[in-house]
Protein backbone atom coordinates (compact mmCIF):
# COMPACT_ATOMS: atom_id res chain seq x y z
CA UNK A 1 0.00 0.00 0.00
CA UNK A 2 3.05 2.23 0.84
CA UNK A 3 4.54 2.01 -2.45
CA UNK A 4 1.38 2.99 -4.13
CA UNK A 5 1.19 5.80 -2.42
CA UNK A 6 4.18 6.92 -3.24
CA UNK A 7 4.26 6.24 -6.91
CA UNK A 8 1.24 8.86 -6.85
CA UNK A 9 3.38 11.40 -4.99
CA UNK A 10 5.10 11.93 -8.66
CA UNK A 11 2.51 11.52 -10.98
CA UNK A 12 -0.67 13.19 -10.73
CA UNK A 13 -3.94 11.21 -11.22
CA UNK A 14 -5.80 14.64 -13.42
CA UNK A 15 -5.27 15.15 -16.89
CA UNK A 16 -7.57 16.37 -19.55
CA UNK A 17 -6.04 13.61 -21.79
CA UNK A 18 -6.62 10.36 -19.77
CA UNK A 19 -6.46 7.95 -22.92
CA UNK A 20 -4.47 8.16 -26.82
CA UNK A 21 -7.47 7.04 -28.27
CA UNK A 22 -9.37 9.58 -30.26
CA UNK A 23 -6.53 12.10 -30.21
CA UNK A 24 -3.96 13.08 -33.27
CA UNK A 25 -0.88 13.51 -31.66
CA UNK A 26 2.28 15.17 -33.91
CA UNK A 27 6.12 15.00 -32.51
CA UNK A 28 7.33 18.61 -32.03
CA UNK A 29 11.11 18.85 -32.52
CA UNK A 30 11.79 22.22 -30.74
CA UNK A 31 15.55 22.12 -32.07
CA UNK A 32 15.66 25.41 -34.03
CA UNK A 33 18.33 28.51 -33.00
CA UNK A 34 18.94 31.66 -34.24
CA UNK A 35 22.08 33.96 -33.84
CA UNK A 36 21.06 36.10 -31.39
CA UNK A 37 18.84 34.15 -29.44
CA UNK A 38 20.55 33.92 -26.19
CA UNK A 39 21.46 29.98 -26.49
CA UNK A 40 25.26 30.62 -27.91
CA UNK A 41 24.58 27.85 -30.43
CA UNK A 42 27.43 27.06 -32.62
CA UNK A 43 24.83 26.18 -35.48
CA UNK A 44 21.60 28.00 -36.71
CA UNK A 45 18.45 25.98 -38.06
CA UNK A 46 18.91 28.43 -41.40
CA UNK A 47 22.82 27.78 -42.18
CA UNK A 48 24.26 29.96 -44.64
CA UNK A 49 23.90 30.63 -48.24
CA UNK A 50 26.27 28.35 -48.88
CA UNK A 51 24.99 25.55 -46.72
CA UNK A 52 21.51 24.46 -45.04
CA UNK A 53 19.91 21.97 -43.27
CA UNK A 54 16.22 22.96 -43.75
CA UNK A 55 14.31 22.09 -46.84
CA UNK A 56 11.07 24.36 -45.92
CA UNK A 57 10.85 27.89 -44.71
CA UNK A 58 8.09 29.19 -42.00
CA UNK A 59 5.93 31.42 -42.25
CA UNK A 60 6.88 33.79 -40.00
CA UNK A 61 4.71 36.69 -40.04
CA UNK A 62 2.82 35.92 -36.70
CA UNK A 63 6.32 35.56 -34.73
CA UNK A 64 6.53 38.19 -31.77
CA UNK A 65 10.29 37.89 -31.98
CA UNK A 66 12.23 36.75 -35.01
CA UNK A 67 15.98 37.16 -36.46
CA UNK A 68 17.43 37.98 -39.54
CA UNK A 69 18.88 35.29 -41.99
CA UNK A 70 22.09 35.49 -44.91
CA UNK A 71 19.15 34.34 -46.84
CA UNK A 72 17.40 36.65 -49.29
CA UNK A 73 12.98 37.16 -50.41
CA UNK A 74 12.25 37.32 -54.23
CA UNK A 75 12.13 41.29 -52.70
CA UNK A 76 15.11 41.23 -51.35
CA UNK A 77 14.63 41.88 -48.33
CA UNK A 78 16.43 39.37 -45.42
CA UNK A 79 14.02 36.45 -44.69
CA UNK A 80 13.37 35.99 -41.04
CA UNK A 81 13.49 33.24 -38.94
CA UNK A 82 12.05 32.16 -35.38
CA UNK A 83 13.92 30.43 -32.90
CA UNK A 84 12.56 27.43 -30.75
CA UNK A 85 14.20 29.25 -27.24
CA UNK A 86 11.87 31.93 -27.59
CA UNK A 87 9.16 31.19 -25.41
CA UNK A 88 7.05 33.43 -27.30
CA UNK A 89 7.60 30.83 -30.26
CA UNK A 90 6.61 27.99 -28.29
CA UNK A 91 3.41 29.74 -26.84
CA UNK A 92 2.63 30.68 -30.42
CA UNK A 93 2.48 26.74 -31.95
CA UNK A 94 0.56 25.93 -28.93
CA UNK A 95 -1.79 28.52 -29.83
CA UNK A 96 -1.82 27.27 -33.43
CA UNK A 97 -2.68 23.48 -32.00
CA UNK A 98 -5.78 24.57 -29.78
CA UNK A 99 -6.94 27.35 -32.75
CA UNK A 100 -6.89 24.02 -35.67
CA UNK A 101 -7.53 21.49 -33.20
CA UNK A 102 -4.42 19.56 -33.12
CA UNK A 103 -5.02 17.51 -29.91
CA UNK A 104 -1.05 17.99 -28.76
CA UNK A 105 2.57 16.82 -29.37
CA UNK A 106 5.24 14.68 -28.18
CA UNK A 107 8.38 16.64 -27.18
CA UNK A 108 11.54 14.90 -28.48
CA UNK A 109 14.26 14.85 -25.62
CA UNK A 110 17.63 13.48 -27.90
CA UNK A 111 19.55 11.03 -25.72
CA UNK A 112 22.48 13.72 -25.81
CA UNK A 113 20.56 16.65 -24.45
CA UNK A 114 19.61 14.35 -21.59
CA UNK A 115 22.54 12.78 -20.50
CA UNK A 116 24.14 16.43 -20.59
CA UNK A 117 21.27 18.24 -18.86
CA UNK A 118 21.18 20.75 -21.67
CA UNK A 119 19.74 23.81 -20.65
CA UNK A 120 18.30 25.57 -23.37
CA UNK A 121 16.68 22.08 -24.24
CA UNK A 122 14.95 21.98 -20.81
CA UNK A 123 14.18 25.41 -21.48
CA UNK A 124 12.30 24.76 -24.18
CA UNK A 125 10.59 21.97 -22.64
CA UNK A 126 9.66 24.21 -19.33
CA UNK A 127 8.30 26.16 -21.81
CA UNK A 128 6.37 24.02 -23.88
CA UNK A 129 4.60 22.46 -20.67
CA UNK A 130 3.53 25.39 -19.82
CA UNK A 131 2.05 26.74 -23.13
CA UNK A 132 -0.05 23.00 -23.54
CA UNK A 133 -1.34 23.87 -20.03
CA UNK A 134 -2.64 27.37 -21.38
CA UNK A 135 -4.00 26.15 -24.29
CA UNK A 136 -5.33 22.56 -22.73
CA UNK A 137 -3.26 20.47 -25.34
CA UNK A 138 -1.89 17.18 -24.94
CA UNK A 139 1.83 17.06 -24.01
CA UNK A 140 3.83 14.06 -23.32
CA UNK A 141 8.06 13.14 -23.63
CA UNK A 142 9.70 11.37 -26.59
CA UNK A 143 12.59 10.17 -26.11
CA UNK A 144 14.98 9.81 -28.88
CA UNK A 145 17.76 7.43 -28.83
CA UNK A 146 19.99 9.25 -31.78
CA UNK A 147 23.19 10.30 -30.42
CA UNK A 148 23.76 7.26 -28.12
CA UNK A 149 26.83 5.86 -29.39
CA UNK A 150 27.33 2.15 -28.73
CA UNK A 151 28.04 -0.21 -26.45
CA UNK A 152 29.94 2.11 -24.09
CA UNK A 153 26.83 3.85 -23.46
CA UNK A 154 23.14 2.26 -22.66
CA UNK A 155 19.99 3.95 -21.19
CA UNK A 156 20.61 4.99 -17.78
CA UNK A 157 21.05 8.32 -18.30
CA UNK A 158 17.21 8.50 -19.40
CA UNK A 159 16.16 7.41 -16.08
CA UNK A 160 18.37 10.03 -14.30
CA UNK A 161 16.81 12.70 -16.70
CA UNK A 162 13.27 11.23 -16.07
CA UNK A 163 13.96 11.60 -12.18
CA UNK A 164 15.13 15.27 -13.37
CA UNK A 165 11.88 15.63 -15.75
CA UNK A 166 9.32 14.60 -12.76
CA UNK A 167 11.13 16.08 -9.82
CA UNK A 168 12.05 19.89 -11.47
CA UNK A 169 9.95 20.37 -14.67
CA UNK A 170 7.02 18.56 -13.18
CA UNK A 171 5.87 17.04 -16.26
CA UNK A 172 3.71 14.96 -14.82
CA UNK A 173 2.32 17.40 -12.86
CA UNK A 174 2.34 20.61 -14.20
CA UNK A 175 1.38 23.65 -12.14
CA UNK A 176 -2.12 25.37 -13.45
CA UNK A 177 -4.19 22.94 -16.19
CA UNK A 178 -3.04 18.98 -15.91
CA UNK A 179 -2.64 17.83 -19.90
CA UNK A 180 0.05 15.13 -19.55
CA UNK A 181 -1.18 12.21 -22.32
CA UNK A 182 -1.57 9.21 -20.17
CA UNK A 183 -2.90 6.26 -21.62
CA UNK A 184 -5.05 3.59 -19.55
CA UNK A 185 -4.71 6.62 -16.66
CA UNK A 186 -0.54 6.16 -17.03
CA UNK A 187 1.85 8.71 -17.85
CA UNK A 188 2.72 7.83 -21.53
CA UNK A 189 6.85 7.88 -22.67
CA UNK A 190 8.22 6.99 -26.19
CA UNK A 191 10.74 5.62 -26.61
CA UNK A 192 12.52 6.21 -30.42
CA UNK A 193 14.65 4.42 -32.50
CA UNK A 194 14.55 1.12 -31.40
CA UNK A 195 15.70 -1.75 -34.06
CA UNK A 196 16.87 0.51 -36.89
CA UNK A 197 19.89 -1.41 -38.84
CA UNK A 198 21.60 1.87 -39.22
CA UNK A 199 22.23 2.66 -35.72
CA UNK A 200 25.71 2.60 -33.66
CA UNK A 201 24.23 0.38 -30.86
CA UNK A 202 22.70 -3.22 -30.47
CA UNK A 203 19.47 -2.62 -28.99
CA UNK A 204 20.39 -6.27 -27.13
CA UNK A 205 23.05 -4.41 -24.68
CA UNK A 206 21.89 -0.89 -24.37
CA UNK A 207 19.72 -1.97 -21.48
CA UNK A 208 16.57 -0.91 -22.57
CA UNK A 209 14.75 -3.56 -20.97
CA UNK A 210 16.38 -1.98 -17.86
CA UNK A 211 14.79 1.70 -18.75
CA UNK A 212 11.48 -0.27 -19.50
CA UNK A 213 11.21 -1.81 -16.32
CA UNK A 214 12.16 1.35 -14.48
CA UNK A 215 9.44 3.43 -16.23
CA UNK A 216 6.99 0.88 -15.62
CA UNK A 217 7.55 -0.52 -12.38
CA UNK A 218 9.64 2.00 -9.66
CA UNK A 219 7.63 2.56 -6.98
CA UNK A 220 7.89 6.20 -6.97
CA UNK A 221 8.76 7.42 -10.84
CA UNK A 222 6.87 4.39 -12.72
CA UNK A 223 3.69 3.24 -13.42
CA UNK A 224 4.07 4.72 -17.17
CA UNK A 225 2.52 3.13 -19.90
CA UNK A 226 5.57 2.69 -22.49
CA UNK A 227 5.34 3.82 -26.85
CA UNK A 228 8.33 2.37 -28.44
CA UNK A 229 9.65 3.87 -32.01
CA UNK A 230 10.58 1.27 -34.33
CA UNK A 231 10.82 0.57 -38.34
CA UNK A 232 7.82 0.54 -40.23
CA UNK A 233 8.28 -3.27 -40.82
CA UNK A 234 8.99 -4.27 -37.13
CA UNK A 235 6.36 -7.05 -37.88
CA UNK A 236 7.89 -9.05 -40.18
CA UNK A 237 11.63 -7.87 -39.07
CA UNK A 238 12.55 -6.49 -42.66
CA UNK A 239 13.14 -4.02 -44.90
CA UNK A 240 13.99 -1.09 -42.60
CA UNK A 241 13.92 -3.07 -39.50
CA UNK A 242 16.89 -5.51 -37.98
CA UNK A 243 16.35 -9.02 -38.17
CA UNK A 244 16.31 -9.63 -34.70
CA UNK A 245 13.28 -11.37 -32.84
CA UNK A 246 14.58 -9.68 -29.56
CA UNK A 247 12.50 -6.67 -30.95
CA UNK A 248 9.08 -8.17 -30.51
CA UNK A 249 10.58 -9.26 -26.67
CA UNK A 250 10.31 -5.47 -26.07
CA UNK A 251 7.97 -4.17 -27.96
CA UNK A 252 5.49 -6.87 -25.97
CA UNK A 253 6.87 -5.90 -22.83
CA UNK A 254 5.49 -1.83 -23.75
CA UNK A 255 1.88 -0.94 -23.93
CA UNK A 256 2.29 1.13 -27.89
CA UNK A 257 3.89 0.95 -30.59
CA UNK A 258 4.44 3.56 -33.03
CA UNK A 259 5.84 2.30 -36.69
CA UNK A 260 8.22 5.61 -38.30
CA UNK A 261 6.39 5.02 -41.43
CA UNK A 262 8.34 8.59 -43.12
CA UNK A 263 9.63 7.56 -46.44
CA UNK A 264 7.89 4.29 -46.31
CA UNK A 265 5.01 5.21 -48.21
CA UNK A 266 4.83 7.70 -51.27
CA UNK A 267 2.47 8.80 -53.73
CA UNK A 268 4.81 8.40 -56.62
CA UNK A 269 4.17 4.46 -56.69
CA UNK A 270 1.96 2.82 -57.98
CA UNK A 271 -1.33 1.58 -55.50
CA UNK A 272 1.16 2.78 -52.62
CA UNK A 273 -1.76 3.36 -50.67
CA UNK A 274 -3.13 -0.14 -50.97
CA UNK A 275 0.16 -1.37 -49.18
CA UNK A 276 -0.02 0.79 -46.55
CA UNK A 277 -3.71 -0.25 -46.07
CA UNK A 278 -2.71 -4.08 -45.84
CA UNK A 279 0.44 -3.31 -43.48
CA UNK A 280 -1.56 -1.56 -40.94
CA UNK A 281 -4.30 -4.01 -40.87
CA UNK A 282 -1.80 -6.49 -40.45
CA UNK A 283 0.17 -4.87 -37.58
CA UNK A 284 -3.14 -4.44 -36.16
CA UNK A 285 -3.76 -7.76 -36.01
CA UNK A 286 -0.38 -8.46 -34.77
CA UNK A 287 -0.80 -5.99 -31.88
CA UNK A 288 -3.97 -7.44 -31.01
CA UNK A 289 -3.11 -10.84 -30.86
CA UNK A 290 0.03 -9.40 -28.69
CA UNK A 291 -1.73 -6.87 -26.60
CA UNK A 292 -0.16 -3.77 -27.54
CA UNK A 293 -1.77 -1.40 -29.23
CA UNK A 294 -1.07 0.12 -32.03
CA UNK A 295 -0.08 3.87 -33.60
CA UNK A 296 0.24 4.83 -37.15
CA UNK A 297 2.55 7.22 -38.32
CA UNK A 298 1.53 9.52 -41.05
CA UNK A 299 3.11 12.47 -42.68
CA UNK A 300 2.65 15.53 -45.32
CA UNK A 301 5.73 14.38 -47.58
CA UNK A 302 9.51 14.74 -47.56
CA UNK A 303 12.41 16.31 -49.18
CA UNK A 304 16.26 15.92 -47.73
CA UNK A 305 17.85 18.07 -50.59
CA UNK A 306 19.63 20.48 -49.40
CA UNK A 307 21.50 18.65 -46.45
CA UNK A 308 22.36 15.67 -48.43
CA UNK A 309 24.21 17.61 -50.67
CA UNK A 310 26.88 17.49 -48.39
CA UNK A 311 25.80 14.50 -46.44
CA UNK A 312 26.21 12.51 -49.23
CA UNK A 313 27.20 14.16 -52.54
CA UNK A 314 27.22 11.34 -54.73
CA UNK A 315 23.64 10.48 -54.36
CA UNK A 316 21.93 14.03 -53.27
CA UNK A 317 18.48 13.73 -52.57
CA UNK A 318 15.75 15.20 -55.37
CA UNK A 319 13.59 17.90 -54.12
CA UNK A 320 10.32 16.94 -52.95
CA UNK A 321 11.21 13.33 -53.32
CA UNK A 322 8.05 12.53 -51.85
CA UNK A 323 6.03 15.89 -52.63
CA UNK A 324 3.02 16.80 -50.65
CA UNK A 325 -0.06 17.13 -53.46
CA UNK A 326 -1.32 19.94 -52.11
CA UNK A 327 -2.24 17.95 -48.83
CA UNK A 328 -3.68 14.74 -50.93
CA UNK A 329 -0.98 12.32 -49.54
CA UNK A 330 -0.97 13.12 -46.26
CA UNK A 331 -5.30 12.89 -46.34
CA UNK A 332 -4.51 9.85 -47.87
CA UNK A 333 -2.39 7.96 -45.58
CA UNK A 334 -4.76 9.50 -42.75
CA UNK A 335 -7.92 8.20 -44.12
CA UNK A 336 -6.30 4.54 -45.30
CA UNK A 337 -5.44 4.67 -41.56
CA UNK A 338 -9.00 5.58 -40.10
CA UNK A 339 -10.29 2.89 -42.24
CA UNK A 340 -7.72 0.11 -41.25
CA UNK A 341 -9.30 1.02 -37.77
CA UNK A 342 -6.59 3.04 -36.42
CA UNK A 343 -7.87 4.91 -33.08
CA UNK A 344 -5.25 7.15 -32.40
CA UNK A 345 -2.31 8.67 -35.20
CA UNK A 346 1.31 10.42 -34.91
CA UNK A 347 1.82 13.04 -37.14
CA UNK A 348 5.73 13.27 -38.00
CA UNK A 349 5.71 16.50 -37.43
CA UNK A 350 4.93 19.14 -36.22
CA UNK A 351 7.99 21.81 -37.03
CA UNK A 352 10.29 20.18 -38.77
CA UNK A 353 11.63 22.10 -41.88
CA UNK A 354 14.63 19.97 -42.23
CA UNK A 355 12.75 17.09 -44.31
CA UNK A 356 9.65 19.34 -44.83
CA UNK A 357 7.82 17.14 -42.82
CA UNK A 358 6.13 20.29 -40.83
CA UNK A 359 2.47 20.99 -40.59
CA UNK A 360 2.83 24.25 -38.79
CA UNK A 361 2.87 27.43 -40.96
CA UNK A 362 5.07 27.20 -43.86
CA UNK A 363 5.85 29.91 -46.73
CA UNK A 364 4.99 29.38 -50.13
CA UNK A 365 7.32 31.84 -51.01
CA UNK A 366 10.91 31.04 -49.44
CA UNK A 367 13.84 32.65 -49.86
CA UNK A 368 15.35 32.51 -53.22
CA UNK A 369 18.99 31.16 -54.09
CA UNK A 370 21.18 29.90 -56.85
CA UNK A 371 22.73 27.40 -54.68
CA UNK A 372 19.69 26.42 -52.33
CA UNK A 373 16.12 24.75 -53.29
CA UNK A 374 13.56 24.95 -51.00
CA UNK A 375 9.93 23.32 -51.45
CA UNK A 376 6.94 25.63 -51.24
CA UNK A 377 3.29 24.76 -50.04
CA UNK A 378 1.64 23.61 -53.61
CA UNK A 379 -0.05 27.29 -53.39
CA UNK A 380 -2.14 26.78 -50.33
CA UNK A 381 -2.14 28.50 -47.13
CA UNK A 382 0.45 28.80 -44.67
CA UNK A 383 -2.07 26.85 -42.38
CA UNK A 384 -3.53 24.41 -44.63
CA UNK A 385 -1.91 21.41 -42.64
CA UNK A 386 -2.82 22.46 -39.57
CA UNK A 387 -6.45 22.64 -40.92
CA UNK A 388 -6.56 19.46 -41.97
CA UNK A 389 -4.66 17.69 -39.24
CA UNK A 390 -7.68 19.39 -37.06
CA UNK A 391 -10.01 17.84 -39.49
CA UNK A 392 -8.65 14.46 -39.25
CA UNK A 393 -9.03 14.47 -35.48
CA UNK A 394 -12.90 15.62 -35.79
CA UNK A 395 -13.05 12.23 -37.86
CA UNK A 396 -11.15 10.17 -36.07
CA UNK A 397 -13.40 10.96 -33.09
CA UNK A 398 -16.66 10.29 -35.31
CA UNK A 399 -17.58 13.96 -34.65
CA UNK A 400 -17.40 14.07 -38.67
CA UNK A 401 -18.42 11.74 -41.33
CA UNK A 402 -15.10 10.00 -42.68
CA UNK A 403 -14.55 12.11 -45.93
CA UNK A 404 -12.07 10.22 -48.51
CA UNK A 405 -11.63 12.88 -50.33
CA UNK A 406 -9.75 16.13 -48.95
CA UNK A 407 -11.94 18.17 -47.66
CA UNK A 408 -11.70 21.72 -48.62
CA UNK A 409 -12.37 25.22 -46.26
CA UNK A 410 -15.44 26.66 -47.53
């Protein structure tokens, strides 16, 4: 009875969110820096003229605070850029999820940032708690295993930083509104990047089950109900995914599982759709008959152009390799989905400019270069993914009829 007790002295029983069902939930990277932003970061989300990272531009105009770029408008006048530090930022995309009806976001925490205690990352996580209590939207902790090196390093730092998470941020119990996701009334934490071949560590001696057992179990930081990140093909252990059975040890031993289906899936092929339809019926099925359940990851598109140039400049990436439709592919995947009888979806993402995965604002006019491509928004608005992410939920939820077809603003 004691330890009960005490396990509730971290966690608090109120949230708005007690269940994942019914919501659409979209991972919020929050890594974006600006010179001039206070953080002394040696790199800026923009790069230079010479070099970037990000394949989409933002639409910046409703940014309280925002810095000047090298990069140059058809105008020519400096295009602008926000940073993620600025809490104004953060209280702004919150803002944005409660006005469209995004029901929340996963905040990535990379396994470097927590081992180190990074400040401005903690910062920005303060921050972001605070903003989904203001604007009641679901909030919960991702963590993201890139960075972890090998087999000299293995997940114990995570459970120090949870014990930092819970005891100084309060995540789990914020001051003012509760919105924590919990799932089955528990505290839900991913877990990402678990069983990818190109990784530097063996998920077999990383001690993972170790984390999971912690985040489950101790008396006074468990009782959390577990999402693990894995390949889109963790089923049948191919494709993407390592070979290894000892993936379907863990992902039984976690209460969600969330496939990374970005560049899985494209509307370029052929009937693409139909084989996304028959892999998430069958993971379905798979989850069912293995008691965890199940969340499918959808997305706008993708482009990687202007970072693989120099990531890897004998194969750089074509722009808009996977291009957006105007919003048709992403509707797509979200209805095939729905229909499968998906009852909760992870949008990948919700900011993220680097792959122009983002469904925040985006410009259709970015900054224009002779060395640089970036990929615009098909001529729609700046919010039309936002829009229709809040559209999706209304559906999901049965609160609208399941439309097939994109639905359009009147």
């Amino acid at each position: 009875m004691c330890v009960g007790l005490q396990a509730q002295s971290k966690h608090s029983k109120e949230t708005k969110y007690p269940s994942y069902k019914g919501l659409v939930m979209a991972g919020y990277q929050g890594w974006f820096r600006a010179q001039g932003d206070g953080t002394n970061a040696r790199r800026f989300a923009y790069g230079s003229e010479e070099r970037t990272g990000i394949d989409m531009w933002p639409d910046v105009a409703e940014y309280a605070k925002t810095y000047e770029t090298p990069w140059k408008l058809a105008d020519g006048k400096p295009a602008r850029f926000f940073s993620s530090h600025d809490k104004s930022a953060v209280d702004l995309h919150f803002k944005w999820m409660q006005q469209y009806g995004v029901d929340g976001v996963f905040m990535q925490r990379f396994f470097g940032n927590a081992k180190g205690r990074d400040s401005a990352s903690s910062t920005i996580l303060k921050n972001a708690f605070e903003a989904a209590s203001r604007y009641g939207r679901a909030i919960a902790v991702m963590y993201d295993l890139s960075g972890l090196r090998g087999s000299n390093e293995d997940c114990s730092a995570l459970i120090e930083d949870w014990k930092f998470l819970v005891n100084q941020l309060k995540v789990t119990n914020q001051p003012g509104a509760k919105t924590y996701l919990q799932h089955n009334g528990k505290p839900v934490v991913a877990i990402w990047g678990v069983g990818f071949p190109d990784r530097p560590y063996n998920i077999r001696n990383i001690g993972l089950e170790k984390l999971i057992d912690f985040l489950k179990n101790d008396p006074e930081y468990g009782g959390c109900a577990i999402m693990l990140g894995v390949p889109a093909f963790f089923r049948t252990l191919n494709a993407d995914c390592l070979p290894d059975p000892y993936l379907h040890t863990l992902i039984k031993q976690c209460e969600l599982v969330l496939p990374w289906n970005v560049q899985r899936y494209s509307p370029l092929l052929h009937n693409d759709m139909d084989r996304f339809r028959d892999n998430t019926i069958a993971d379905l099925e798979w989850c069912h008959e293995n008691k965890v359940e199940y969340v499918p990851c959808v997305y706008p598109g993708f482009s990687w152009h202007n970072l693989s140039k120099y990531e890897f400049p004998d194969d750089v990436k074509p722009v808009a390799s996977i291009p957006r439709q105007g919003g048709r592919f992403y509707w797509q995947q979200i209805t095939t989905a729905i229909n499968a009888g998906a009852s909760m979806l992870y949008v990948a993402m919700f900011d993220e400019v680097n792959e122009a995965t983002a469904i925040f604002k985006v410009t259709d006019a970015p900054p224009v270069s002779t060395v640089t491509s970036f990929v615009g928004n098909d001529g729609k608005p700046s919010d039309h993914y936002l829009w229709l992410t809040g559209e999706a939920a209304k559906m999901l939820r049965n609160e609208k009829p399941l439309s097939l077809k994109m639905p359009e603003r009147k």
